[in-house]
C-alpha atoms as a PDB file:
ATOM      1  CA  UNK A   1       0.000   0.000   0.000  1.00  0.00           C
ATOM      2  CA  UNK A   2       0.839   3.619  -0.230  1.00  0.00           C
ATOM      3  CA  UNK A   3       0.434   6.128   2.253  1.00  0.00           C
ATOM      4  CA  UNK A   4       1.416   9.489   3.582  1.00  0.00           C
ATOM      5  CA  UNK A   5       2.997   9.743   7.269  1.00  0.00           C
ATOM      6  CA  UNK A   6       3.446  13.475   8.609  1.00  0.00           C
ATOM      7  CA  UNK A   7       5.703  13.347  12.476  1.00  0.00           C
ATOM      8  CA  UNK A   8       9.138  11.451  11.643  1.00  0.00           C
ATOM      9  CA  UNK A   9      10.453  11.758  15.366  1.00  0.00           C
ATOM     10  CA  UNK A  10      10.885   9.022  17.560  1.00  0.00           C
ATOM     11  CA  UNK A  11       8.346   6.726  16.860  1.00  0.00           C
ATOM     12  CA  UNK A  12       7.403   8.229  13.655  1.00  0.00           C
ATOM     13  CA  UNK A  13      10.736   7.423  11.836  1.00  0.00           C
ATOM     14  CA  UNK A  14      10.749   3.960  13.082  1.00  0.00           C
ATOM     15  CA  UNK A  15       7.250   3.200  12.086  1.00  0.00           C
ATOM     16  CA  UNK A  16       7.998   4.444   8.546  1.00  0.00           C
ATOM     17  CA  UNK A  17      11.443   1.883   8.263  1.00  0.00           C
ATOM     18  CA  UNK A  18       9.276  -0.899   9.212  1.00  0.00           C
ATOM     19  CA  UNK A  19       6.487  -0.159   6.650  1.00  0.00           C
ATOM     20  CA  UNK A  20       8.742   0.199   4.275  1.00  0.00           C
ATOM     21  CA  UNK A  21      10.540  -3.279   5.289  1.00  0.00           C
ATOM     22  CA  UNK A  22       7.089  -4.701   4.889  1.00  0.00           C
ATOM     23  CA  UNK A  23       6.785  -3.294   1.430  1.00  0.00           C
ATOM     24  CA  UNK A  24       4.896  -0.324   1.731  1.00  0.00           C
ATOM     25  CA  UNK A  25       5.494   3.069   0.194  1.00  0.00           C
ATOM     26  CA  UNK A  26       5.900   5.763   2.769  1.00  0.00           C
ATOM     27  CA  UNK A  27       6.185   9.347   1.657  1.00  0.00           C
ATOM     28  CA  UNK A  28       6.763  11.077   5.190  1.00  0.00           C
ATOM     29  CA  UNK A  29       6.479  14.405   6.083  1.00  0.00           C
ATOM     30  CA  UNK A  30       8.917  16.305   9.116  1.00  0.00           C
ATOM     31  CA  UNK A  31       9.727  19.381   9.700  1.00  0.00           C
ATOM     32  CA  UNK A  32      13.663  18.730  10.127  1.00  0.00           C
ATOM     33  CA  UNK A  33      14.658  18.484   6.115  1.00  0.00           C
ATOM     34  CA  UNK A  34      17.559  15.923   7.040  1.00  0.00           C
ATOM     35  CA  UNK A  35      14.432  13.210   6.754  1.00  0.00           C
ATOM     36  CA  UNK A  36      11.619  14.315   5.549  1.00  0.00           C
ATOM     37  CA  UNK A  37      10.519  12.565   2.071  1.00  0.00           C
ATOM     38  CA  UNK A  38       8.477  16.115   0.819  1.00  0.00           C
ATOM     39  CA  UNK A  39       9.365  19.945   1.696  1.00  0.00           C
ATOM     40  CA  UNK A  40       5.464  20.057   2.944  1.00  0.00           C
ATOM     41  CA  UNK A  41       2.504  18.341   3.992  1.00  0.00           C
ATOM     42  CA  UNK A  42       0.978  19.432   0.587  1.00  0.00           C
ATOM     43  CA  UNK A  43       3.562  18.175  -1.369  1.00  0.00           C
ATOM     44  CA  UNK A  44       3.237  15.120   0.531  1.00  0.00           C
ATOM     45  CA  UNK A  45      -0.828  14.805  -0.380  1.00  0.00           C
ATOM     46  CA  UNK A  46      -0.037  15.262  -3.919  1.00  0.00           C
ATOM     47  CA  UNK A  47       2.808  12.598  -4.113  1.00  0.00           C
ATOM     48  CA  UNK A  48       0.037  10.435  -3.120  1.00  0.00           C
ATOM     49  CA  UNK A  49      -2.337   8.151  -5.167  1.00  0.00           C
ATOM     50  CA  UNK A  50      -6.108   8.714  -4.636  1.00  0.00           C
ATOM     51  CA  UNK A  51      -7.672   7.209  -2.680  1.00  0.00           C
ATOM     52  CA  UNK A  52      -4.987   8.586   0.003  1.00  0.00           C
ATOM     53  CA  UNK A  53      -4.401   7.041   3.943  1.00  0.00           C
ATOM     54  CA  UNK A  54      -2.004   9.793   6.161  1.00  0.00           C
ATOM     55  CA  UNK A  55      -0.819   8.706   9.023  1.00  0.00           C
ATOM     56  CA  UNK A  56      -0.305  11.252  11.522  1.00  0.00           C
ATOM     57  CA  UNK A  57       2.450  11.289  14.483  1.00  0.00           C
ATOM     58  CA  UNK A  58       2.852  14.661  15.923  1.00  0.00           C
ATOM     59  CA  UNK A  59       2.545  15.615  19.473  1.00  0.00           C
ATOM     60  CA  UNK A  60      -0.657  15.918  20.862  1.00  0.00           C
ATOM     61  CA  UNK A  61      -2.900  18.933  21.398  1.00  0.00           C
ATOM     62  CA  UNK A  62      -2.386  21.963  19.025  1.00  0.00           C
ATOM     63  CA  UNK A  63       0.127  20.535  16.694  1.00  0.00           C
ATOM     64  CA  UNK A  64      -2.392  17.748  16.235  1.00  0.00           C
ATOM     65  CA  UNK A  65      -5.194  19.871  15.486  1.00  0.00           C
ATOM     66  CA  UNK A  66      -3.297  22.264  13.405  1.00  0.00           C
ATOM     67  CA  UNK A  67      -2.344  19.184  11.061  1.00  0.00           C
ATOM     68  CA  UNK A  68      -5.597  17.725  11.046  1.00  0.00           C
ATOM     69  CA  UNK A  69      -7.068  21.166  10.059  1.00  0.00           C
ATOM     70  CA  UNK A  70      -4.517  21.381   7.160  1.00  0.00           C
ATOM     71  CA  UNK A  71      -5.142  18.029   5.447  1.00  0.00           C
ATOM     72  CA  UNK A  72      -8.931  18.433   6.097  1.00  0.00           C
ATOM     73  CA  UNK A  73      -8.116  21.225   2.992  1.00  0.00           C
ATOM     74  CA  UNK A  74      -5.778  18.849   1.000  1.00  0.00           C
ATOM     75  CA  UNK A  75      -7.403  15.828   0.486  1.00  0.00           C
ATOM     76  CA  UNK A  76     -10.464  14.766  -1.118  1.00  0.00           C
ATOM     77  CA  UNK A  77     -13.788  13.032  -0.447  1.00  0.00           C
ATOM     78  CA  UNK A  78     -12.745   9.295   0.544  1.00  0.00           C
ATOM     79  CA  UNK A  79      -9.473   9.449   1.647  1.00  0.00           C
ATOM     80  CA  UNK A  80      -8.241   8.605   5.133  1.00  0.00           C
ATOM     81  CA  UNK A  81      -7.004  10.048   7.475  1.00  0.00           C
ATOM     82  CA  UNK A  82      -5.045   8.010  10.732  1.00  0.00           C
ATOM     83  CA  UNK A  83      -4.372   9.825  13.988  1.00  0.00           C
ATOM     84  CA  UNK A  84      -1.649   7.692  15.548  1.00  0.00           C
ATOM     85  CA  UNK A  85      -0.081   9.899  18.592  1.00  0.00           C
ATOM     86  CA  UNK A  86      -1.766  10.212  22.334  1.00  0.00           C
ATOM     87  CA  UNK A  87      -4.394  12.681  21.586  1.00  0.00           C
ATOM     88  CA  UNK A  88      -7.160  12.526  24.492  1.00  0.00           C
ATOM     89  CA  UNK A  89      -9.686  10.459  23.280  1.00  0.00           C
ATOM     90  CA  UNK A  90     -11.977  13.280  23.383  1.00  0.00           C
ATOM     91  CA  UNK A  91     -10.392  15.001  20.493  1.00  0.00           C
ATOM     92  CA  UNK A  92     -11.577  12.558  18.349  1.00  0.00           C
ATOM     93  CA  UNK A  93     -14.925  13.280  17.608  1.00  0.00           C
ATOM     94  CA  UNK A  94     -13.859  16.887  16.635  1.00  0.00           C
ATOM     95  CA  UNK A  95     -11.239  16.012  14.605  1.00  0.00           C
ATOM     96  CA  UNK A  96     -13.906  13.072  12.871  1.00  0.00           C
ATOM     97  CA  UNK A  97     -16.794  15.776  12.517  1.00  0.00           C
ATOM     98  CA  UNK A  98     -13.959  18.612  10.688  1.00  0.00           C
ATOM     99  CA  UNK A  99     -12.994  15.321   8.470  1.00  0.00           C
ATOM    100  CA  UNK A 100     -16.101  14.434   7.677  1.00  0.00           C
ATOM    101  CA  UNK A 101     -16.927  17.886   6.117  1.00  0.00           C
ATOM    102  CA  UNK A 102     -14.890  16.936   2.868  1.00  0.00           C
ATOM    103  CA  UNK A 103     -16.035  13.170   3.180  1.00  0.00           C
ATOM    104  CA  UNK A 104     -12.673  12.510   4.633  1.00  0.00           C
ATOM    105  CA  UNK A 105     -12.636   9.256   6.721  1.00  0.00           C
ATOM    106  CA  UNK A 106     -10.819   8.775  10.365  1.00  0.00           C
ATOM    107  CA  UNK A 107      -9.851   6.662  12.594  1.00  0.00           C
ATOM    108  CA  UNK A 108      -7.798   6.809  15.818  1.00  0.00           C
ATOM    109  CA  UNK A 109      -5.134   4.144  16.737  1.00  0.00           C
ATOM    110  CA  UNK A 110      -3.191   4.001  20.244  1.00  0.00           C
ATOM    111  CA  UNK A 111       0.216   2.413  19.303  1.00  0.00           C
ATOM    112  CA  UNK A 112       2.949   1.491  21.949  1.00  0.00           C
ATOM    113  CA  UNK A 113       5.994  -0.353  21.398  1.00  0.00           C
ATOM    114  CA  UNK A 114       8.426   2.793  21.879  1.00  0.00           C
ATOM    115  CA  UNK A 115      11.307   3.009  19.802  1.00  0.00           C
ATOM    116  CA  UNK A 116      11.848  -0.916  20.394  1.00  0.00           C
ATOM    117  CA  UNK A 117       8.822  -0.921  17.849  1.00  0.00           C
ATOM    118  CA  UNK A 118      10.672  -0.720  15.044  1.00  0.00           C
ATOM    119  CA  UNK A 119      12.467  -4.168  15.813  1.00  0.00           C
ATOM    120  CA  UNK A 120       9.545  -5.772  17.575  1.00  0.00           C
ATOM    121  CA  UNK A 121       6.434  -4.542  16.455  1.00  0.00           C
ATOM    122  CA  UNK A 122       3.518  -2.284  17.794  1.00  0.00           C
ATOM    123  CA  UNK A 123       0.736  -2.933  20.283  1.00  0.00           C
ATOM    124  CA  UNK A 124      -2.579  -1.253  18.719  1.00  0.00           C
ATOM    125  CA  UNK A 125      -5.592  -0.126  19.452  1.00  0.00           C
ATOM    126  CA  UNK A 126      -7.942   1.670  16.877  1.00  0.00           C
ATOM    127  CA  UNK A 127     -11.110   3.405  16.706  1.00  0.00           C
ATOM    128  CA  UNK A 128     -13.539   4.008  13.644  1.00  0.00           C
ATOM    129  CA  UNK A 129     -15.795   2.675  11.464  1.00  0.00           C
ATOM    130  CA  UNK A 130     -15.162  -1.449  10.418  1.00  0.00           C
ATOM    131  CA  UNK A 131     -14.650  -0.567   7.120  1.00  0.00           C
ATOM    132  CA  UNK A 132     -12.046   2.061   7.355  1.00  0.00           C
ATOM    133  CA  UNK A 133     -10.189  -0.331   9.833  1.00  0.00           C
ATOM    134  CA  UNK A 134     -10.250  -2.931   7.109  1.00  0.00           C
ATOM    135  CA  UNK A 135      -8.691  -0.874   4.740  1.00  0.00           C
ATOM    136  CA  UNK A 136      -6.200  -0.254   6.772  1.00  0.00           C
ATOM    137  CA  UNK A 137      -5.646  -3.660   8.313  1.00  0.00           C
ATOM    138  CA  UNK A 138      -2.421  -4.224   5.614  1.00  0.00           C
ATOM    139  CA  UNK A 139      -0.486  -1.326   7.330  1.00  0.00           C
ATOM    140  CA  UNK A 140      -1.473  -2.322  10.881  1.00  0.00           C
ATOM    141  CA  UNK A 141      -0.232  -5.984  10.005  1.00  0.00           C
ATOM    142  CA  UNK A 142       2.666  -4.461   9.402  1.00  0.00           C
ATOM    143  CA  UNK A 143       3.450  -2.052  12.273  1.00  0.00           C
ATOM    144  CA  UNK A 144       2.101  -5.192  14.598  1.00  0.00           C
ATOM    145  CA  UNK A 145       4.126  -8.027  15.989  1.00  0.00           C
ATOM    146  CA  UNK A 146       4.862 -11.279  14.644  1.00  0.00           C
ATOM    147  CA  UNK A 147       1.885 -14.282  15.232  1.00  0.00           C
ATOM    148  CA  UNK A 148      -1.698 -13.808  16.007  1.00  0.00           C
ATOM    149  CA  UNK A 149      -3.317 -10.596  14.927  1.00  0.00           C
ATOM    150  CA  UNK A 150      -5.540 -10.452  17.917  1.00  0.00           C
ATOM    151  CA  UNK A 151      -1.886 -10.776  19.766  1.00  0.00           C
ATOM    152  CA  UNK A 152      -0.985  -7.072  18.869  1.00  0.00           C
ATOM    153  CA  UNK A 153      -4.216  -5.714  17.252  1.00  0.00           C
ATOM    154  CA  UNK A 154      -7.818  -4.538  18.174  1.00  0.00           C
ATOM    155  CA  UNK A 155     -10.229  -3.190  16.635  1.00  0.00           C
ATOM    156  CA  UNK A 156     -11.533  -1.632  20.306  1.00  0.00           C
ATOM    157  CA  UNK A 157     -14.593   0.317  19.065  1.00  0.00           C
ATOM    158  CA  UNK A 158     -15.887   3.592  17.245  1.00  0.00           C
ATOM    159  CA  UNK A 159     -13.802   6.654  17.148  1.00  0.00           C
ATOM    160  CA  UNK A 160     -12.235   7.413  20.016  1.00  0.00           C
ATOM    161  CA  UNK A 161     -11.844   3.995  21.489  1.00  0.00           C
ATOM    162  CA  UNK A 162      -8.148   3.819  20.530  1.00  0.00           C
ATOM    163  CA  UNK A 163      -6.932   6.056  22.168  1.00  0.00           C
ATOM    164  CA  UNK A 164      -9.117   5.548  25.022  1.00  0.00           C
ATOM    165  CA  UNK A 165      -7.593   2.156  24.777  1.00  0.00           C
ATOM    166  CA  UNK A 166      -4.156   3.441  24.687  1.00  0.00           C
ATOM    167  CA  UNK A 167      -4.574   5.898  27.565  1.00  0.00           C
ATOM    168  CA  UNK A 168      -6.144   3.232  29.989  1.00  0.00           C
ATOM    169  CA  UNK A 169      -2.772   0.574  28.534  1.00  0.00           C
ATOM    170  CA  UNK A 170      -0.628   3.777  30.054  1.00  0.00           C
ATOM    171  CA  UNK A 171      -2.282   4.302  33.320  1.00  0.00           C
ATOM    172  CA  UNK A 172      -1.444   0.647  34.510  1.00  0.00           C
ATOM    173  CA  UNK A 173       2.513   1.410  32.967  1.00  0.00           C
ATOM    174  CA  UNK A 174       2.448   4.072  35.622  1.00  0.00           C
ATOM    175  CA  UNK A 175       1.424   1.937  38.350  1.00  0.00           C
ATOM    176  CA  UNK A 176       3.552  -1.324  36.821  1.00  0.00           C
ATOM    177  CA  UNK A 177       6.628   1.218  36.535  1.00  0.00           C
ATOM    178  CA  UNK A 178       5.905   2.293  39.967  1.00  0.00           C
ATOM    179  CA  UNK A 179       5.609  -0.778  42.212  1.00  0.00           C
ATOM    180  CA  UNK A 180       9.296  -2.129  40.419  1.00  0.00           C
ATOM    181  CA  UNK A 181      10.596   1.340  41.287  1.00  0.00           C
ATOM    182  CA  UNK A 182       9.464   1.085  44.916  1.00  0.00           C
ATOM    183  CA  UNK A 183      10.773  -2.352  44.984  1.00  0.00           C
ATOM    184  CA  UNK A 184      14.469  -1.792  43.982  1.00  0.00           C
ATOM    185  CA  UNK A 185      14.554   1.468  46.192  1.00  0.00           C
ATOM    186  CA  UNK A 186      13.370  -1.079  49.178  1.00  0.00           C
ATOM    187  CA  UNK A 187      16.252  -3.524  47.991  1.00  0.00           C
ATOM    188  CA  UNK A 188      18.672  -1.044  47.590  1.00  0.00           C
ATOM    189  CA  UNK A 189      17.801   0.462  51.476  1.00  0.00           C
ATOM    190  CA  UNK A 190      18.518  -2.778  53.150  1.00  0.00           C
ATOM    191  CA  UNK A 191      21.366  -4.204  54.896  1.00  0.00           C
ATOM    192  CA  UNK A 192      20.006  -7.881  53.908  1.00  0.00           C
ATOM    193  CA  UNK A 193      20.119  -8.122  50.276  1.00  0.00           C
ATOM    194  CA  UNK A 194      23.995  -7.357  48.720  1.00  0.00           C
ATOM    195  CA  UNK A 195      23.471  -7.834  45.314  1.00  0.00           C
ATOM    196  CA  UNK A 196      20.430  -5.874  43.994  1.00  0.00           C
ATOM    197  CA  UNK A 197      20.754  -5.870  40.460  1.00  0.00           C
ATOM    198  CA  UNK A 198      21.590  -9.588  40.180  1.00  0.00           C
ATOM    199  CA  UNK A 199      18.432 -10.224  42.586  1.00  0.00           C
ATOM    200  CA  UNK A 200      16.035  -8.422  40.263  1.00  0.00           C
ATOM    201  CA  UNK A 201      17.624  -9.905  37.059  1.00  0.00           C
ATOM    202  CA  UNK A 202      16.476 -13.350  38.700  1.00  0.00           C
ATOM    203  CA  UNK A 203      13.110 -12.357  38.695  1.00  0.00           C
ATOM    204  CA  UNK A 204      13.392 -12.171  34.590  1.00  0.00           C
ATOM    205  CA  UNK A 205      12.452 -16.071  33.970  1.00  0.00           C
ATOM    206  CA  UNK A 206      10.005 -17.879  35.654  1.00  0.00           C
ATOM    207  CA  UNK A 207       8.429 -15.665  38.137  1.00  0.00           C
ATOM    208  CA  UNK A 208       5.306 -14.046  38.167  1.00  0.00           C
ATOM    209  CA  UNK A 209       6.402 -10.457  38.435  1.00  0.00           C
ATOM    210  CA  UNK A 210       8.392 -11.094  35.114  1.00  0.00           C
ATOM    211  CA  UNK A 211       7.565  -8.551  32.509  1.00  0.00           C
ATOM    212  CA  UNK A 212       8.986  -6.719  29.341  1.00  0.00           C
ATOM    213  CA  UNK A 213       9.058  -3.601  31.849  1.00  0.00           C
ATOM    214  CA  UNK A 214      11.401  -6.183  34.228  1.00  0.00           C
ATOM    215  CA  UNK A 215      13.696  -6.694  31.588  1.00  0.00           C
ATOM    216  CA  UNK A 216      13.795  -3.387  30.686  1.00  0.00           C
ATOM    217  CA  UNK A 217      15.007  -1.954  34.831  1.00  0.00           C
ATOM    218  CA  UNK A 218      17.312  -4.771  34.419  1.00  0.00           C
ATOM    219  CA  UNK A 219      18.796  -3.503  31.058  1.00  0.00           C
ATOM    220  CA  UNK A 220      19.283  -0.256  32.543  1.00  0.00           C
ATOM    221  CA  UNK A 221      20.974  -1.848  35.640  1.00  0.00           C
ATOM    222  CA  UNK A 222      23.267  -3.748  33.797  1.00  0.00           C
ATOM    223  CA  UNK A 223      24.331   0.101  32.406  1.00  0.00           C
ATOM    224  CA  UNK A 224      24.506   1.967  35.754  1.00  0.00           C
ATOM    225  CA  UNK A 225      23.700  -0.393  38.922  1.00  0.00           C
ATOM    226  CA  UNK A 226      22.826   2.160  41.572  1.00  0.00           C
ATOM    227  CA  UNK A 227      21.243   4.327  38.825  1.00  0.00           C
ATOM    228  CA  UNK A 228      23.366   7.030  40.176  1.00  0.00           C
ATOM    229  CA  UNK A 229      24.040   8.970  36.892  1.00  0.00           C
ATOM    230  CA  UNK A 230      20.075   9.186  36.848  1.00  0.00           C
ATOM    231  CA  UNK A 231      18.269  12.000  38.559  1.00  0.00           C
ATOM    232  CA  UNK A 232      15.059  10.973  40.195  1.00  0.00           C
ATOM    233  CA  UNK A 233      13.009  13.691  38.082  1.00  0.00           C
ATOM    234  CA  UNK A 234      10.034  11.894  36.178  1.00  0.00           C
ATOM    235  CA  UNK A 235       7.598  13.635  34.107  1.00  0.00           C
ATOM    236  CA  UNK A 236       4.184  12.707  32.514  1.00  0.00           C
ATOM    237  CA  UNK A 237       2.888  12.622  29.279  1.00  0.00           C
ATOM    238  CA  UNK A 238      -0.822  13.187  29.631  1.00  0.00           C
ATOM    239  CA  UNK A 239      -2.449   9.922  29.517  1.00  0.00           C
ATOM    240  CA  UNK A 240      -1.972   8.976  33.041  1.00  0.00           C
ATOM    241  CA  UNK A 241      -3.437  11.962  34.082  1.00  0.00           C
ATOM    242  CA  UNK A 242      -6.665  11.638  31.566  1.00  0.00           C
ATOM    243  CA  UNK A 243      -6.477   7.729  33.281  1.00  0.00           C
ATOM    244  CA  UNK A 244      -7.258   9.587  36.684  1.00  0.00           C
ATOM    245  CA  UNK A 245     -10.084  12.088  35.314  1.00  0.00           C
ATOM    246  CA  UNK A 246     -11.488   8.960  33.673  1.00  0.00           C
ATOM    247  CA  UNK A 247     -11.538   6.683  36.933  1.00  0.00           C
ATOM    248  CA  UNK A 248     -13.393   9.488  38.507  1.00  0.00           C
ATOM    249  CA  UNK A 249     -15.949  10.114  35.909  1.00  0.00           C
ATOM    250  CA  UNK A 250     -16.657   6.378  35.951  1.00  0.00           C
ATOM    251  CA  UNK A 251     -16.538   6.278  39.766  1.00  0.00           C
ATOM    252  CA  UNK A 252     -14.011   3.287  39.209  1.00  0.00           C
ATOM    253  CA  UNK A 253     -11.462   2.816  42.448  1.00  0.00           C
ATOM    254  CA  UNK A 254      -7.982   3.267  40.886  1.00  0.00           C
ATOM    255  CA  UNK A 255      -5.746   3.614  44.047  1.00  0.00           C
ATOM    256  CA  UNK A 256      -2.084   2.389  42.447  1.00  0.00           C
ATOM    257  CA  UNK A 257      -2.805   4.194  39.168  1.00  0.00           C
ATOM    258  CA  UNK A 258      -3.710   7.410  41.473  1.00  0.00           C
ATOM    259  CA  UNK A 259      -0.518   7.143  43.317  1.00  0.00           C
ATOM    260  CA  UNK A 260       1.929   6.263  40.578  1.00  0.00           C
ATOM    261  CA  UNK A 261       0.855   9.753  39.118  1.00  0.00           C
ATOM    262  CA  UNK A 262       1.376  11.563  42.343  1.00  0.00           C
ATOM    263  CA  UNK A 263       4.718   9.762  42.745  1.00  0.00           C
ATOM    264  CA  UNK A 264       5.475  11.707  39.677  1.00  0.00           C
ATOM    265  CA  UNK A 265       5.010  15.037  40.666  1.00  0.00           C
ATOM    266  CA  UNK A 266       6.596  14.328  43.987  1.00  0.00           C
ATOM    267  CA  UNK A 267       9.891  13.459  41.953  1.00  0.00           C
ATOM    268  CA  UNK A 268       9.708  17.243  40.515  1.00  0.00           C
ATOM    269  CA  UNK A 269      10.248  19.007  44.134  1.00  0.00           C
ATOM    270  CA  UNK A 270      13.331  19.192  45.563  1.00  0.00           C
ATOM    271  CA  UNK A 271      11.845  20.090  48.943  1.00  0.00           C
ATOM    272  CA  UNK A 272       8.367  19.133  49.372  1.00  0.00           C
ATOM    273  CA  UNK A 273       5.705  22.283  50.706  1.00  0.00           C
ATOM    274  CA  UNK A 274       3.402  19.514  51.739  1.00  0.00           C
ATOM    275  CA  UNK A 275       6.610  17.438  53.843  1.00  0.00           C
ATOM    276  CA  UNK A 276       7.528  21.262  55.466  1.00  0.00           C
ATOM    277  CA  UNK A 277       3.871  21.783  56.453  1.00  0.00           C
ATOM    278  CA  UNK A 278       4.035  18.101  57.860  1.00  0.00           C
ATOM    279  CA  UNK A 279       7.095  18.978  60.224  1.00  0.00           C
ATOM    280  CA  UNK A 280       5.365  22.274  61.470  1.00  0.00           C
ATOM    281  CA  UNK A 281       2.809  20.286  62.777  1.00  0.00           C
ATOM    282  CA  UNK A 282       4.329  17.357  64.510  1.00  0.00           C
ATOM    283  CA  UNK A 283       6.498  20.135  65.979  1.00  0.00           C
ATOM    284  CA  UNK A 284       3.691  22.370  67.200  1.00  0.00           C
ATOM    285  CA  UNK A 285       1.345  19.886  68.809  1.00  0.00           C
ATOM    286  CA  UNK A 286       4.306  17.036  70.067  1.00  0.00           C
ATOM    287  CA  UNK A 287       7.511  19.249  70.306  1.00  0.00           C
ATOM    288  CA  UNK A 288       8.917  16.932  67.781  1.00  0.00           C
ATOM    289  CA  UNK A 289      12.549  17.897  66.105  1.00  0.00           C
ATOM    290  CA  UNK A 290      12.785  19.677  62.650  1.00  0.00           C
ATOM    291  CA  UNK A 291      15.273  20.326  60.320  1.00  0.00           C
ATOM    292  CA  UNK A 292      16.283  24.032  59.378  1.00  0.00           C
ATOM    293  CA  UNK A 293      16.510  25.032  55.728  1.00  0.00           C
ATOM    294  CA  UNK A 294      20.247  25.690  54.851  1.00  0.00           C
ATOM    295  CA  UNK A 295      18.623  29.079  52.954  1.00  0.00           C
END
């Protein structure tokens, strides 16, 4: 198949070597020149056989929009149009409804993998209409992994549901991320275990905590085993906080997602408000020590 792809960053630039590996023709669009395949994203649209697909991979939000806008005045009745990146599922329907103006279809598609993807294939989830997902079921059998369809792929609902499936995927990384991070800081505070990167290396095979995230804290062990040229600064990308406004809306209990998230924005502060406020008060009502600040 042939198709348009506008975002060649990180994952974008991956997924177009491994389309093209599987025999597709990519014409990509980037800003940066150095690997861009067209100088715009009109001159992309027109490299393109009717009727088009265009993958988009662009951050979310504005630049998003801003491209969908564009290529809602480019192409034509029946063409396609993919929106690949973490949008909040509740972009979708706009973008559909500006699409749909022209006749131009849509469909949303939650893709992880990060840049292993390009190697090992894509976990995705997509949102539209059953026809557009079938014509686009070549190009998802390509980004996919190896084996089963149904392995890698789903077809989770109408528009929307992909990314609604991909934000929900990232609100149990944060908690998964979070309860191995809490469990190699416990390791690494006791006096009973010596060896803490060869004890959670063991846990790769066999046990029931083993995981592609596992593998992945023991990869970065193996390069730095007290993580001490890491500083413990962690941001977030969106999702886990839509997880969160989600969980509430649905009045569903989601206590380790919840405090995964917070963990993050605890990492940001070098000296917690909340902690100082804490110490003021065990100090007023039990006369118990604090610690000056140094400023």
């Amino acid at each position: 198949m042939q198709l348009g792809l506008v975002g060649l960053g990180r994952m974008g630039f991956n997924m177009r070597e491994r389309l093209r590996a599987a025999g597709h023709e990519v014409v990509g669009y980037d800003r940066n020149p150095d690997v861009s395949d067209a100088a715009s994203v009109a001159e992309m649209v027109e490299k393109l056989s009717g009727p088009r697909i265009v993958w988009i991979m662009v951050p979310h939000g504005d630049p998003t929009r801003q491209t969908i806008e564009e290529l809602s005045g480019l192409l034509s009745a029946g063409d396609l149009v993919i929106e690949g990146g973490n949008s909040k599922f509740t972009d979708d329907q706009a973008n559909a409804a500006l699409l749909a103006e022209n006749g131009i279809k849509y469909v949303d598609v939650g893709v992880s993998g990060g840049v292993w993807g390009a190697r090992n294939g894509y976990g995705l989830m997509a949102g539209g209409d059953a026809e557009d997902i079938e014509r686009a079921l070549p190009i998802f059998d390509a980004l996919r992994p190896e084996g089963p369809r149904e392995q890698g792929f789903a077809h989770s609902g109408p528009v929307g549901a992909g990314h609604y499936a991909k934000m929900v995927h990232n609100g149990i990384e944060y908690g998964l991320m979070q309860a191995y991070a809490e469990g190699f800081e416990l390791l690494a505070a006791s006096d009973v275990v010596t060896d803490v990167p060869a004890t959670i290396k063991a846990w790769s095979q066999g046990t029931v905590v083993r995981s592609w995230l596992l593998d992945l804290l023991v990869r970065a062990l193996d390069e730095d085993p007290e993580l001490a040229e890491l500083r413990g600064y962690v941001q977030d990308s969106g999702e886990g906080r839509w997880t969160i406004e989600e969980a509430i809306n649905n009045a569903v209990p989601a206590p380790v997602m919840t405090a995964a998230l917070f963990a993050r924005f605890a990492s940001r502060q070098e000296d917690s408000p909340a902690m100082k406020a804490v110490a003021a008060l065990r100090n007023q009502f039990g006369g118990h020590a604090v610690q000056k600040s140094e400023g």
